[in-house]
N, C-alpha and C. Protein backbone atom coordinates (compact mmCIF):
# COMPACT_ATOMS: atom_id res chain seq x y z
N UNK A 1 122.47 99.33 74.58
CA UNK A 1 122.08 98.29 75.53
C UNK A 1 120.70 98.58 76.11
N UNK A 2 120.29 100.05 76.54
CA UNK A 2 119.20 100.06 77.52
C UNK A 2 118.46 100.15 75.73
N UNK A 3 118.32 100.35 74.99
CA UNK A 3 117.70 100.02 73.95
C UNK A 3 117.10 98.95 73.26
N UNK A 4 117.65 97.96 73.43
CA UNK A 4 117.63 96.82 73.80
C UNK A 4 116.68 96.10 74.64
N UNK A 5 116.98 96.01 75.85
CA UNK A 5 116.46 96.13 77.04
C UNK A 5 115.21 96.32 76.78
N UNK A 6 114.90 97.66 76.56
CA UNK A 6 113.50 98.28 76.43
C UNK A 6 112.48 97.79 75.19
N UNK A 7 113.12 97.18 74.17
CA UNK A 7 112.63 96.44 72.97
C UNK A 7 111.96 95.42 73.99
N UNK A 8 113.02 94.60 74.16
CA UNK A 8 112.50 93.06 74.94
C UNK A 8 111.47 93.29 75.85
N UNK A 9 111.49 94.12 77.11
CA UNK A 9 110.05 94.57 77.74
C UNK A 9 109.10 94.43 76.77
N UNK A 10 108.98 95.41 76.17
CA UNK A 10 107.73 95.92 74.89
C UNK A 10 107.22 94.65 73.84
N UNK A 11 108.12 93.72 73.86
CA UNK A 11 108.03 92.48 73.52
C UNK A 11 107.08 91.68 74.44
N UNK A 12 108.11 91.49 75.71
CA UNK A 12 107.62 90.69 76.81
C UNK A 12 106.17 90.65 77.24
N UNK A 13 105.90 92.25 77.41
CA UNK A 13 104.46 93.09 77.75
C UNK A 13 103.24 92.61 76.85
N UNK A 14 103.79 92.25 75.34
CA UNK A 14 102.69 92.32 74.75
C UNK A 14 102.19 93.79 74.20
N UNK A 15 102.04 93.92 72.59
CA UNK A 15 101.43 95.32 72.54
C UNK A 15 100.30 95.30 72.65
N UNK A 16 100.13 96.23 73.09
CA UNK A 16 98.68 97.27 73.54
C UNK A 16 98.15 97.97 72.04
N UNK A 17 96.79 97.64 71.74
CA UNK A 17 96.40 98.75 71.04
C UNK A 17 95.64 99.71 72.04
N UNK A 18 95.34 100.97 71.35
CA UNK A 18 94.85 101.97 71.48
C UNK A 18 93.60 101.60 72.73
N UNK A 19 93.57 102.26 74.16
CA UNK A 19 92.50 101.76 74.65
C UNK A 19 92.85 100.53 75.62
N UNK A 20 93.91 100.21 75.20
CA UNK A 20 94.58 99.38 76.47
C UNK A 20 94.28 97.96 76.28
N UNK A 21 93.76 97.71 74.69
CA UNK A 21 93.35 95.96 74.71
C UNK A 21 94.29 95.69 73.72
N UNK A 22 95.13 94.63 74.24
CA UNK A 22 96.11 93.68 73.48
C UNK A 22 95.93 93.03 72.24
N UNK A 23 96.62 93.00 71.39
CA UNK A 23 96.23 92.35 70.01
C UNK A 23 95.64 90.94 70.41
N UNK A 24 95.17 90.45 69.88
CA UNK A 24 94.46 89.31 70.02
C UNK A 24 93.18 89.11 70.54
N UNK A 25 93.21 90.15 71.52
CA UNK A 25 92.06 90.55 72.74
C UNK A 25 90.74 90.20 71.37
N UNK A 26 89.60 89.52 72.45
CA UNK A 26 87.87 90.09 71.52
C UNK A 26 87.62 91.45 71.62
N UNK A 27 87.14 92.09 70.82
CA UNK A 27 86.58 93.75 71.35
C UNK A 27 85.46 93.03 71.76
N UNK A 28 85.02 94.13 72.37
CA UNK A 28 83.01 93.88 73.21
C UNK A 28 82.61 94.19 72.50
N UNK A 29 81.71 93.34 72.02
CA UNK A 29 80.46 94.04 71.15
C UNK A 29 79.67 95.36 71.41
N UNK A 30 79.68 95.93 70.34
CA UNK A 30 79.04 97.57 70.67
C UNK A 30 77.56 97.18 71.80
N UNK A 31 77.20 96.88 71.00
CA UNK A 31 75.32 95.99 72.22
C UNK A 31 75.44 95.92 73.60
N UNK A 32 76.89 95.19 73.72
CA UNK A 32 77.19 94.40 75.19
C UNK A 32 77.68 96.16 76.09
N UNK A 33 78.27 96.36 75.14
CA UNK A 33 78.50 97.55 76.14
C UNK A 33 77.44 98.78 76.21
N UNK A 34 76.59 98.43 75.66
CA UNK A 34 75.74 99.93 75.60
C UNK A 34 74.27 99.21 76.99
N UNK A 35 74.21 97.96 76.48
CA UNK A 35 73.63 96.89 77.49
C UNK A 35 74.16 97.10 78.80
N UNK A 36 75.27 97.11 79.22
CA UNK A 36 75.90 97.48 80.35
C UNK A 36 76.12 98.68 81.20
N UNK A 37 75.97 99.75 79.94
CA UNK A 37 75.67 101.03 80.17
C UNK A 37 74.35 101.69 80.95
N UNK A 38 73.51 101.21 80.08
CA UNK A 38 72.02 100.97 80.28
C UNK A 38 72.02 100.44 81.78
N UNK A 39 72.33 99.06 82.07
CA UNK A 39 71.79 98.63 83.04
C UNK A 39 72.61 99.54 84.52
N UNK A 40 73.92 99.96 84.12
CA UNK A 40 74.47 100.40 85.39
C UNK A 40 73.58 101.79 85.69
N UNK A 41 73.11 102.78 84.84
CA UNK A 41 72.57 104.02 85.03
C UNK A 41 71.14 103.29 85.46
N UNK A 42 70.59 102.48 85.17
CA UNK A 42 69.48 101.79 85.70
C UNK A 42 69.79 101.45 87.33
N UNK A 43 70.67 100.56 87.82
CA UNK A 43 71.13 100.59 89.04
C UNK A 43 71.53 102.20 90.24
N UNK A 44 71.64 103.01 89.18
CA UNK A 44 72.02 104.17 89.90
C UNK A 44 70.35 104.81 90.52
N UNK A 45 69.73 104.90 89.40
CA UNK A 45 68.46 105.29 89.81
C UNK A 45 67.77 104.42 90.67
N UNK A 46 67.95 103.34 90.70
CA UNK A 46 67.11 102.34 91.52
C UNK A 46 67.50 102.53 93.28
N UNK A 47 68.73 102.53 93.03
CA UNK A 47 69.73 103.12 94.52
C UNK A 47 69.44 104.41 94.99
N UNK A 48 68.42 105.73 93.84
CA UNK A 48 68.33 106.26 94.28
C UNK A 48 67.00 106.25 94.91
N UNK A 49 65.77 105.49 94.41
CA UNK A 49 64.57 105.00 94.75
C UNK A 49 64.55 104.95 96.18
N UNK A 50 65.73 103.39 96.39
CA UNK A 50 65.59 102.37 97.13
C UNK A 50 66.01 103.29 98.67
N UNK A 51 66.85 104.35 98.50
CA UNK A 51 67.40 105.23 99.31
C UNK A 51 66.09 105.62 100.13
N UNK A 52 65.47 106.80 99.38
CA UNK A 52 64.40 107.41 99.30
C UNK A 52 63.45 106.86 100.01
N UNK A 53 63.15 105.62 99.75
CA UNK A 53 62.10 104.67 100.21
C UNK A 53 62.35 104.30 102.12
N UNK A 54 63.79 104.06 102.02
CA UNK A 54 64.46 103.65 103.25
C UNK A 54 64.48 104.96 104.22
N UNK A 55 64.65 105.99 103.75
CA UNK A 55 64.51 107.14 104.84
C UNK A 55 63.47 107.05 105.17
N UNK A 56 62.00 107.20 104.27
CA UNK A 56 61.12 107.46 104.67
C UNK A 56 60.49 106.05 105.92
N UNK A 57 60.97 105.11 105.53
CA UNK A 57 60.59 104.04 106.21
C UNK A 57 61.01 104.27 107.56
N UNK A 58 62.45 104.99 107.93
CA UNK A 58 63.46 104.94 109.05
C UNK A 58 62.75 106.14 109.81
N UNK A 59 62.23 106.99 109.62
CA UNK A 59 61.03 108.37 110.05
C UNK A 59 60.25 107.91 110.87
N UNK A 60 59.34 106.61 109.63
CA UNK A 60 57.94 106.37 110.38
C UNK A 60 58.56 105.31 111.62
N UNK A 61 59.53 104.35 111.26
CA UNK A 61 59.53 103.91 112.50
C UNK A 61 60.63 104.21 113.47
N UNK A 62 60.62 105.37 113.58
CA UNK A 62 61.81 105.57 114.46
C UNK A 62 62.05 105.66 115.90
N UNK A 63 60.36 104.95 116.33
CA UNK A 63 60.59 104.94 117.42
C UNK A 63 60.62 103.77 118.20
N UNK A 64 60.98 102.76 116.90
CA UNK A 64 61.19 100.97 117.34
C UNK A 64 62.59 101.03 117.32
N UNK A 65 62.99 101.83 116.26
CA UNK A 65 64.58 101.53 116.43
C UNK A 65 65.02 100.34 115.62
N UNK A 66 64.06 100.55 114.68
CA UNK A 66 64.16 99.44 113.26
C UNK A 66 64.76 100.15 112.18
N UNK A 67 65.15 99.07 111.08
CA UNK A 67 66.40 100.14 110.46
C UNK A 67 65.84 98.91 109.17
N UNK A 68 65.27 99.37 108.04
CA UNK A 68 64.54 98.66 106.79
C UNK A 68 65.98 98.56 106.21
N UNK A 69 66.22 97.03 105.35
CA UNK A 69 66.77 96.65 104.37
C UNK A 69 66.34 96.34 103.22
N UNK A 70 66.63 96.43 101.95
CA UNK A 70 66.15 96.20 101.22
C UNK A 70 66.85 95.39 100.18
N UNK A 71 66.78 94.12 99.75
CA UNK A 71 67.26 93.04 98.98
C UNK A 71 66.29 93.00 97.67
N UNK A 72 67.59 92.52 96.80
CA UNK A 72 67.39 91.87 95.78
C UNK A 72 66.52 91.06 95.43
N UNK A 73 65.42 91.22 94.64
CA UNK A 73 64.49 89.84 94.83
C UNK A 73 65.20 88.77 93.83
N UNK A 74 64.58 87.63 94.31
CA UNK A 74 64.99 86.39 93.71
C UNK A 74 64.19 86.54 92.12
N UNK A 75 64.74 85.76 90.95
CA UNK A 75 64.29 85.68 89.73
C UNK A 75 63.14 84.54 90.08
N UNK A 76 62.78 84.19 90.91
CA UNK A 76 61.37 83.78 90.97
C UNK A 76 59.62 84.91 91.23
N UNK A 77 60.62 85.50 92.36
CA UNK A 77 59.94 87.13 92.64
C UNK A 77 59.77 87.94 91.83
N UNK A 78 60.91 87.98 91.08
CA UNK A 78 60.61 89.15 90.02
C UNK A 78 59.40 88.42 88.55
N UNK A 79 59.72 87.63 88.31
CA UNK A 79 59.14 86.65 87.23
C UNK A 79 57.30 87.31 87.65
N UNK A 80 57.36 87.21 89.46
CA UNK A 80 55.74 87.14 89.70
C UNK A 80 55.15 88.74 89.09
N UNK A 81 56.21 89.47 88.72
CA UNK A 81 55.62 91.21 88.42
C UNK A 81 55.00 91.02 86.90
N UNK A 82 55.64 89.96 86.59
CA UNK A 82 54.80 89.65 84.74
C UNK A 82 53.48 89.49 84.96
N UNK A 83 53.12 88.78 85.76
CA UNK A 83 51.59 88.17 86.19
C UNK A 83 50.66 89.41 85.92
N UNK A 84 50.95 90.70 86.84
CA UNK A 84 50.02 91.29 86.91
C UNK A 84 50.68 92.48 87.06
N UNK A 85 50.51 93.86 87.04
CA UNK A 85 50.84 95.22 87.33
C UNK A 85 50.44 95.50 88.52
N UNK A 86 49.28 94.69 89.05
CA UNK A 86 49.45 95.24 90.74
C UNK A 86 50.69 94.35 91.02
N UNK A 87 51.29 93.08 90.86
CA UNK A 87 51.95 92.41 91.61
C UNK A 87 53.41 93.59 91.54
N UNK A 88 53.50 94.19 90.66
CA UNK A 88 54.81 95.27 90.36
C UNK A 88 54.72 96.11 91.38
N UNK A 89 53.72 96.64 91.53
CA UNK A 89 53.17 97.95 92.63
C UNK A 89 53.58 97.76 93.58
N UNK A 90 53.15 96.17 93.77
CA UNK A 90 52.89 95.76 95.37
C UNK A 90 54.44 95.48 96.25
N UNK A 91 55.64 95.59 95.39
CA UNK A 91 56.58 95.22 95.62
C UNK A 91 57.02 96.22 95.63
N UNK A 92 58.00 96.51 96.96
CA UNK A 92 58.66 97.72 96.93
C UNK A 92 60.12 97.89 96.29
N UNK A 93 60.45 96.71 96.27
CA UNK A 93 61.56 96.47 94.81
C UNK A 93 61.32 97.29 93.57
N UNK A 94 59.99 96.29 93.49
CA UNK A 94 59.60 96.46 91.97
C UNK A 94 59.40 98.02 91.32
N UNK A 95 58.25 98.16 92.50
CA UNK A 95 58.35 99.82 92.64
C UNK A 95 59.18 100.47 92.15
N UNK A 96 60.42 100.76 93.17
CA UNK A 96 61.27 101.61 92.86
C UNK A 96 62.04 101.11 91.50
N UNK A 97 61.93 99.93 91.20
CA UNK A 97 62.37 99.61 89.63
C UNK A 97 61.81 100.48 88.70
N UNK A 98 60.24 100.51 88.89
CA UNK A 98 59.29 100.47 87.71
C UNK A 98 59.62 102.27 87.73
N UNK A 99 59.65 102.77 88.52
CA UNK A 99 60.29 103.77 88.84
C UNK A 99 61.31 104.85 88.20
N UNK A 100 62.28 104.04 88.54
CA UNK A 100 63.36 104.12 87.66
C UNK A 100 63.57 104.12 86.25
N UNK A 101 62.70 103.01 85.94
CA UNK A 101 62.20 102.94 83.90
C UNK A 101 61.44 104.44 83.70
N UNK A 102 60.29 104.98 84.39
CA UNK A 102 59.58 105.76 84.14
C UNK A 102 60.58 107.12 84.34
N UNK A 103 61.68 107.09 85.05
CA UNK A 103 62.43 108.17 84.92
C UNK A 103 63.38 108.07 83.61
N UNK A 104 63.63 107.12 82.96
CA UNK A 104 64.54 106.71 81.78
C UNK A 104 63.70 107.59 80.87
N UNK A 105 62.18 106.86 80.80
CA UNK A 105 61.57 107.54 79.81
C UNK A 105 61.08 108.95 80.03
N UNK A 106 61.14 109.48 80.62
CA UNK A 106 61.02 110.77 81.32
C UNK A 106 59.27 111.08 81.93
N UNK A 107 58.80 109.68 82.06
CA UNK A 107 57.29 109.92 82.58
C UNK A 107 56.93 109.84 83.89
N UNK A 108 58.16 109.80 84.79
CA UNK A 108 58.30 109.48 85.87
C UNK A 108 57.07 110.47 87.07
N UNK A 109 55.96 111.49 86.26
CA UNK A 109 55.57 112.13 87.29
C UNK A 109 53.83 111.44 87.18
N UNK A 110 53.83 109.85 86.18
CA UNK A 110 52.44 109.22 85.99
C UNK A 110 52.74 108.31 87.68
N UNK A 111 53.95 107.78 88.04
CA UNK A 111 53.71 106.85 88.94
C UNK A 111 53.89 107.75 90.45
N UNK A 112 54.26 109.02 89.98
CA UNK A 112 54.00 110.15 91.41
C UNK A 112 52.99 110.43 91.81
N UNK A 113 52.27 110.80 90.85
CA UNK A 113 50.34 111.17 90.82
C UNK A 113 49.62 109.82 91.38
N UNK A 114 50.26 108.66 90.74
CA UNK A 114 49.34 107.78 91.63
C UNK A 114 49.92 107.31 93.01
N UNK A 115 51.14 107.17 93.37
CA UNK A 115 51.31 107.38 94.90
C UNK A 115 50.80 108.18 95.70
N UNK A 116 50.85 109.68 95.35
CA UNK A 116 49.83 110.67 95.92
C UNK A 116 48.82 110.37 96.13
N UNK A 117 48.21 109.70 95.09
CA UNK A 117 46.42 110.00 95.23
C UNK A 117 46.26 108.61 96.85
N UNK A 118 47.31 107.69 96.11
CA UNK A 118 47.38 106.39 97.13
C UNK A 118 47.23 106.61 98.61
N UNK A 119 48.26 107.89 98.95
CA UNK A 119 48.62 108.27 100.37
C UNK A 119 47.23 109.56 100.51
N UNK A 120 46.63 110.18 99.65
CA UNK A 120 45.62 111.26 99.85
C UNK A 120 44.56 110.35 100.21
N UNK A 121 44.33 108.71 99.63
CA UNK A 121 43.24 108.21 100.22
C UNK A 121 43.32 107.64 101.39
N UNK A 122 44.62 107.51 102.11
CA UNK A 122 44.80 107.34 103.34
C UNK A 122 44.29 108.32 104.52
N UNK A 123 44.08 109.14 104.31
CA UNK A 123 44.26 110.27 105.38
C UNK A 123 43.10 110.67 106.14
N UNK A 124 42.92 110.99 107.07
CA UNK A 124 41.98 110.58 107.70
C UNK A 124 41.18 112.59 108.35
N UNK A 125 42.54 113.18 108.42
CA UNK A 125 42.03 114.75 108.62
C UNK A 125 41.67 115.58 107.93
N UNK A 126 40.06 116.19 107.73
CA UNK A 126 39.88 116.77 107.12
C UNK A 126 40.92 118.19 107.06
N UNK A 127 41.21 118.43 107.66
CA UNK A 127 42.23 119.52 107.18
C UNK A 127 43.48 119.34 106.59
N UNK A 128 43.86 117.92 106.93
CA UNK A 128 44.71 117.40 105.91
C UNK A 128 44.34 117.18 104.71
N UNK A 129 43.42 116.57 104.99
CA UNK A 129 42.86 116.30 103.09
C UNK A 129 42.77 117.25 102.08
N UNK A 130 42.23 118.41 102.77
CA UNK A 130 42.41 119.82 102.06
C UNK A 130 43.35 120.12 101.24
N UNK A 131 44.49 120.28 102.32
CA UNK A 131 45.89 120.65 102.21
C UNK A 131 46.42 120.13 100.99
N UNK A 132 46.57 118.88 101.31
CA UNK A 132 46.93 117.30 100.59
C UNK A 132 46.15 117.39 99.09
N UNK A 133 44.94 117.84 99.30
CA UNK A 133 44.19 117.70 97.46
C UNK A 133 44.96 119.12 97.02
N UNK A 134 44.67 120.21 97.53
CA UNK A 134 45.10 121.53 96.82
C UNK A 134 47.15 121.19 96.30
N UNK A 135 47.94 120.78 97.16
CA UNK A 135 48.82 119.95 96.81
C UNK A 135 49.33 119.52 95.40
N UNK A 136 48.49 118.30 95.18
CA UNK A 136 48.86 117.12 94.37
C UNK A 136 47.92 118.17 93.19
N UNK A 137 46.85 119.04 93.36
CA UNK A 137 46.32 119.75 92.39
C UNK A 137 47.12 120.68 91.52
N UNK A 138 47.84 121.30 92.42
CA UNK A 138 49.34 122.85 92.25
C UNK A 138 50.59 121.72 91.54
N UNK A 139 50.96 120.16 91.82
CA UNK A 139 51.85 119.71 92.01
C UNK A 139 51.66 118.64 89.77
N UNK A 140 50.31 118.16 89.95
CA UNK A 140 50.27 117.65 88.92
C UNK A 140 49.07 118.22 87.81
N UNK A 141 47.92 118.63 88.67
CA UNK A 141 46.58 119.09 87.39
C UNK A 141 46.51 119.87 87.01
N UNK A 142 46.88 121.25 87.74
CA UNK A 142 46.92 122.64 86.88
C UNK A 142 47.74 122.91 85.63
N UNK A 143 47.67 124.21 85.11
CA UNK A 143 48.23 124.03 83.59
C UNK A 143 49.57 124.17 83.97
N UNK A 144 50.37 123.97 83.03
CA UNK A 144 51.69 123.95 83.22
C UNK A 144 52.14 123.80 84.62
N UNK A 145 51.50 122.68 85.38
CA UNK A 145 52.37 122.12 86.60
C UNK A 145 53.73 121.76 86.45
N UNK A 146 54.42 121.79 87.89
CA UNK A 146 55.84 121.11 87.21
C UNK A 146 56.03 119.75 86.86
N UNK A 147 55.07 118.95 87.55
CA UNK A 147 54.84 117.61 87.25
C UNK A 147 53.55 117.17 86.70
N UNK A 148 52.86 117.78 85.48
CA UNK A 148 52.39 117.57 85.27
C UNK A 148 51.56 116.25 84.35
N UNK A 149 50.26 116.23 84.55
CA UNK A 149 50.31 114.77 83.81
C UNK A 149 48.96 115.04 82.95
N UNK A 150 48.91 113.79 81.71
CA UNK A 150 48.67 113.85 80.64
C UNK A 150 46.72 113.60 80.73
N UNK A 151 45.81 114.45 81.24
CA UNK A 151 44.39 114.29 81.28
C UNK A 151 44.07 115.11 80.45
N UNK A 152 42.54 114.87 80.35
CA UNK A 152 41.55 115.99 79.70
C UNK A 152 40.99 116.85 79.93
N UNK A 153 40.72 118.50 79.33
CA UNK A 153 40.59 119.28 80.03
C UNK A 153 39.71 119.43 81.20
N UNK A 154 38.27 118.30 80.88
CA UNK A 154 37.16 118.30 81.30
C UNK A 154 37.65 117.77 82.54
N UNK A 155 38.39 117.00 82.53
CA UNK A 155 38.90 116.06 84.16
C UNK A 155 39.36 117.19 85.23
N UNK A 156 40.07 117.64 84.89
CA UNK A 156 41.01 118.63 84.74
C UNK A 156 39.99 120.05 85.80
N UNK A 157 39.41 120.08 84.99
CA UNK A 157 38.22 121.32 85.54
C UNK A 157 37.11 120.89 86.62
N UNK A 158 36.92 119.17 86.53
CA UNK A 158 36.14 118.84 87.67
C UNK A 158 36.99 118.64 88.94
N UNK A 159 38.23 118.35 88.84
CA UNK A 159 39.37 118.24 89.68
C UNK A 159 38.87 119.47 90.45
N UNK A 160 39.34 120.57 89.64
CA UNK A 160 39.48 121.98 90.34
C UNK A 160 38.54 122.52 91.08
N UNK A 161 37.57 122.00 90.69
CA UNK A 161 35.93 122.25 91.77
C UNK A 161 35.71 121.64 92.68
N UNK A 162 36.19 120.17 92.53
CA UNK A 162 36.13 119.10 93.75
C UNK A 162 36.82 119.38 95.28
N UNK A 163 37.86 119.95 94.59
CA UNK A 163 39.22 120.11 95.66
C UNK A 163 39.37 121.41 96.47
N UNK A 164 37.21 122.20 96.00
CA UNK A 164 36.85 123.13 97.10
C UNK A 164 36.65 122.31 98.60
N UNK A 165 36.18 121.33 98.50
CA UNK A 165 35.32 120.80 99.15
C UNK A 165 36.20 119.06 99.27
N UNK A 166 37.10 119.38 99.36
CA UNK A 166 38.08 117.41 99.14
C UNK A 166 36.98 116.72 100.19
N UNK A 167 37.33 115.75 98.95
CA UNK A 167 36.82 114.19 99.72
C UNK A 167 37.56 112.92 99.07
N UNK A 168 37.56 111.74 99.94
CA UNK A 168 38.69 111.40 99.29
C UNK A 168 38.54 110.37 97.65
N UNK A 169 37.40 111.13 96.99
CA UNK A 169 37.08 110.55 96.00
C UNK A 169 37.61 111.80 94.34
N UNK A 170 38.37 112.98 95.09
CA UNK A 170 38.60 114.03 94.28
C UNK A 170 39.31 113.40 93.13
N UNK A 171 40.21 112.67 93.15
CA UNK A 171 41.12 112.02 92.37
C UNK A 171 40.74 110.90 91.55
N UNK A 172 39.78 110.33 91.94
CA UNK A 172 40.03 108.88 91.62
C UNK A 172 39.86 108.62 89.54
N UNK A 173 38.63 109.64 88.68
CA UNK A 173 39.52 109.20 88.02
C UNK A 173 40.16 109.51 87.03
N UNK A 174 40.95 110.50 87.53
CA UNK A 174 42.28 110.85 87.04
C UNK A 174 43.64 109.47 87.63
N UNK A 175 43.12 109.51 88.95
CA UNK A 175 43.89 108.03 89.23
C UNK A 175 43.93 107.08 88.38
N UNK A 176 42.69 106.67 87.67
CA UNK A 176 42.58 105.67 87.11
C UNK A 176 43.26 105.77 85.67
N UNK A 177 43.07 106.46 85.30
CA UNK A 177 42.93 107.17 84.20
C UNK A 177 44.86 106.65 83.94
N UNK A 178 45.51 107.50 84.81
CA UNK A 178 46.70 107.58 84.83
C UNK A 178 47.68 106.13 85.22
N UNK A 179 46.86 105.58 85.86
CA UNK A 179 46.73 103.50 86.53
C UNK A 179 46.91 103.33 85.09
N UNK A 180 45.63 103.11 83.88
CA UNK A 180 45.38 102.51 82.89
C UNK A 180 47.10 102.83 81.76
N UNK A 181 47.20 103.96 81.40
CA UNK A 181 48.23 104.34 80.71
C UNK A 181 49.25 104.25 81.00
N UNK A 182 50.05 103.94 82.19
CA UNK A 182 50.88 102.91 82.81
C UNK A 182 51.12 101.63 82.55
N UNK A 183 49.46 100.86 82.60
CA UNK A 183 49.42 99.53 82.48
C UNK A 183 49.64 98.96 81.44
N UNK A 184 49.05 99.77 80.40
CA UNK A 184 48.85 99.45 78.72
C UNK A 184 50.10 99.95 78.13
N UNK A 185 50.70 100.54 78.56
CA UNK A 185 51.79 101.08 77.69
C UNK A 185 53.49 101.18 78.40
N UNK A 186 53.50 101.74 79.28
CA UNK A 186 54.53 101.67 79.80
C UNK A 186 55.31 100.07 80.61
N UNK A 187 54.43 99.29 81.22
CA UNK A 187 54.51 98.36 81.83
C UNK A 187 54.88 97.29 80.76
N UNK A 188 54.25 97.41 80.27
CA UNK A 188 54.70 96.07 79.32
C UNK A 188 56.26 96.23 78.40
N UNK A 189 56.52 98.05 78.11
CA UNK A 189 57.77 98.20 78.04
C UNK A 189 59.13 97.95 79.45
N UNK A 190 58.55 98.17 80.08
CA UNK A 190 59.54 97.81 81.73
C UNK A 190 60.09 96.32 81.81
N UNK A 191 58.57 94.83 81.38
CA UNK A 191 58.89 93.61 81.42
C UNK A 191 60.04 93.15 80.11
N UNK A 192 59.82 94.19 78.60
CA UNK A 192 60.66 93.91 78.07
C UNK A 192 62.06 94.62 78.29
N UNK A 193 62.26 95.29 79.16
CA UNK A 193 63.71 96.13 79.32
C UNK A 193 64.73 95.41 80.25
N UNK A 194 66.45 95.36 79.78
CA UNK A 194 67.33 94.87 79.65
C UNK A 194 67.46 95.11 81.59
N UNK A 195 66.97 95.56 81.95
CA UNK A 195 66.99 95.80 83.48
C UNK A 195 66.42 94.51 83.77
N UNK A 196 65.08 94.67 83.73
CA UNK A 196 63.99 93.57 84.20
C UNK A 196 64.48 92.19 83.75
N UNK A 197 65.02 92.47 82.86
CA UNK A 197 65.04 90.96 82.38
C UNK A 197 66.77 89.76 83.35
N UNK A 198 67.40 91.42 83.29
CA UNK A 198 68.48 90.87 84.03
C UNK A 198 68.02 90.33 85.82
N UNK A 199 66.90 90.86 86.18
CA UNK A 199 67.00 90.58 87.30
C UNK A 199 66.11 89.27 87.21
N UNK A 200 64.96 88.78 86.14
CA UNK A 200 64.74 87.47 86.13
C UNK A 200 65.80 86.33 85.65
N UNK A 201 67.05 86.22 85.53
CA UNK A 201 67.62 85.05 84.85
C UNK A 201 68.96 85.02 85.83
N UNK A 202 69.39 86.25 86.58
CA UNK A 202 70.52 86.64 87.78
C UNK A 202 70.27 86.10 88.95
N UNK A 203 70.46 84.61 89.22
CA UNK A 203 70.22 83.82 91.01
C UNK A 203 70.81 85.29 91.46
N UNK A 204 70.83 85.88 92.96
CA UNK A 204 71.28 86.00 93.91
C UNK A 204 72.18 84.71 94.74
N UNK A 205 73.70 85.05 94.86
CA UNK A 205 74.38 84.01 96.03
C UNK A 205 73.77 83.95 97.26
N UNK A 206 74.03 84.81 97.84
CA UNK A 206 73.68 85.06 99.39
C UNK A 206 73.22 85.98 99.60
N UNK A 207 72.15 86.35 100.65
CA UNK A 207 71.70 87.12 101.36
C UNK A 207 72.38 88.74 101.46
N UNK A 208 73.87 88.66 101.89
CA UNK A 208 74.38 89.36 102.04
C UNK A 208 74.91 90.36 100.25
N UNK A 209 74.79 89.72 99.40
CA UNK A 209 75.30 89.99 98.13
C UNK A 209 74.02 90.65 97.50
N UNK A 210 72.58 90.50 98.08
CA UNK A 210 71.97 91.11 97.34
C UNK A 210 71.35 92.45 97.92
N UNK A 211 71.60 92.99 99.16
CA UNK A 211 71.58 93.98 99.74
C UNK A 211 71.79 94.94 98.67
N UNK A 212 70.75 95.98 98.55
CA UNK A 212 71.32 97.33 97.48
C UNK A 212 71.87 98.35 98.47
């Protein structure tokens, strides 16, 4: 009887293959899921960007007692980062997107060098500036830095003389230098990647839904 019984369940239930999908079930296409894969480890890094970005924001103003959010841009917004590579920059979305790609591909220390140089041309104390060039010098130009990045030796060696004496022109062009090979090569891989593209064709519902 309970033999029985237990047939008819196993009936009732429907069999299961292997993996927990029912005969009949579609499998996912290998693509769809490696696509999905892709984009969630893409979301992880971006969350870790977007984090990053938000502390530092919550520091500088912490004495308004303002607390930065950061949303989803609309697939109209994002569409505008095709236009141009500053428009990518200029977005702190985008940023920490473009970001995130450059950590996929493991070049993630070309868009560090140029934030540095960004915030070294900010600065206004000469003893900061010092500090700040010898820094980003130990951090990306010397040989075997840990973040090092891809110049020529000659750059390389005028760097190291400049940054007796910083001014805030020590960098610039290795900045550039490192701007250009971004622009030409990496960027145009970012507009074609399964990330970017999901966030131009994905409305946002509400306000509240696109909060990262």
């Amino acid at each position: 009887m309970q033999s029985a019984v237990l047939l008819a369940l196993q009936h009732s239930g429907g069999r299961r293959e292997r993996g927990g999908r029912r005969r009949g079930e579609a499998e996912e296409p290998e693509t769809d899921r490696m696509k999905r894969t892709i984009i969630k480890d893409w979301k992880t890094r971006l969350s870790y960007f977007l984090q990053n970005s938000s502390n530092s924001t919550k520091r500088k103003s912490k004495k308004t007692g303002k607390q930065r959010t950061y949303f989803r841009p609309s697939p109209e917004e994002a569409r505008l980062w095709s236009e141009a590579f500053d428009e990518l920059l200029a977005s702190e979305y985008g940023l920490a997107a473009f970001r995130a790609f450059l950590k996929s591909e493991f070049c993630e220390e070309n868009i560090e060098f140029w934030l540095a140089c960004e915030d070294f041309k900010k600065t206004k104390s000469p003893q900061k500036l010092t500090l700040k060039a010898k820094k980003i010098y130990n951090d990306f130009i010397e040989k075997e830095a840990p973040k090092e990045i891809n110049i020529d030796f000659q750059t390389k060696n005028i760097i190291a003389q400049n940054i007796q004496e910083a001014t805030h022109t020590c960098f610039s062009v290795a900045q550039k230098r490192v701007y250009s090979l971004m622009e030409n090569n990496s960027y145009p891989r970012f507009l074609e990647s399964e990330f970017y593209q999901e966030l131009c064709r994905k409305a946002p519902i509400t306000r509240a839904a696109q909060a990262t």
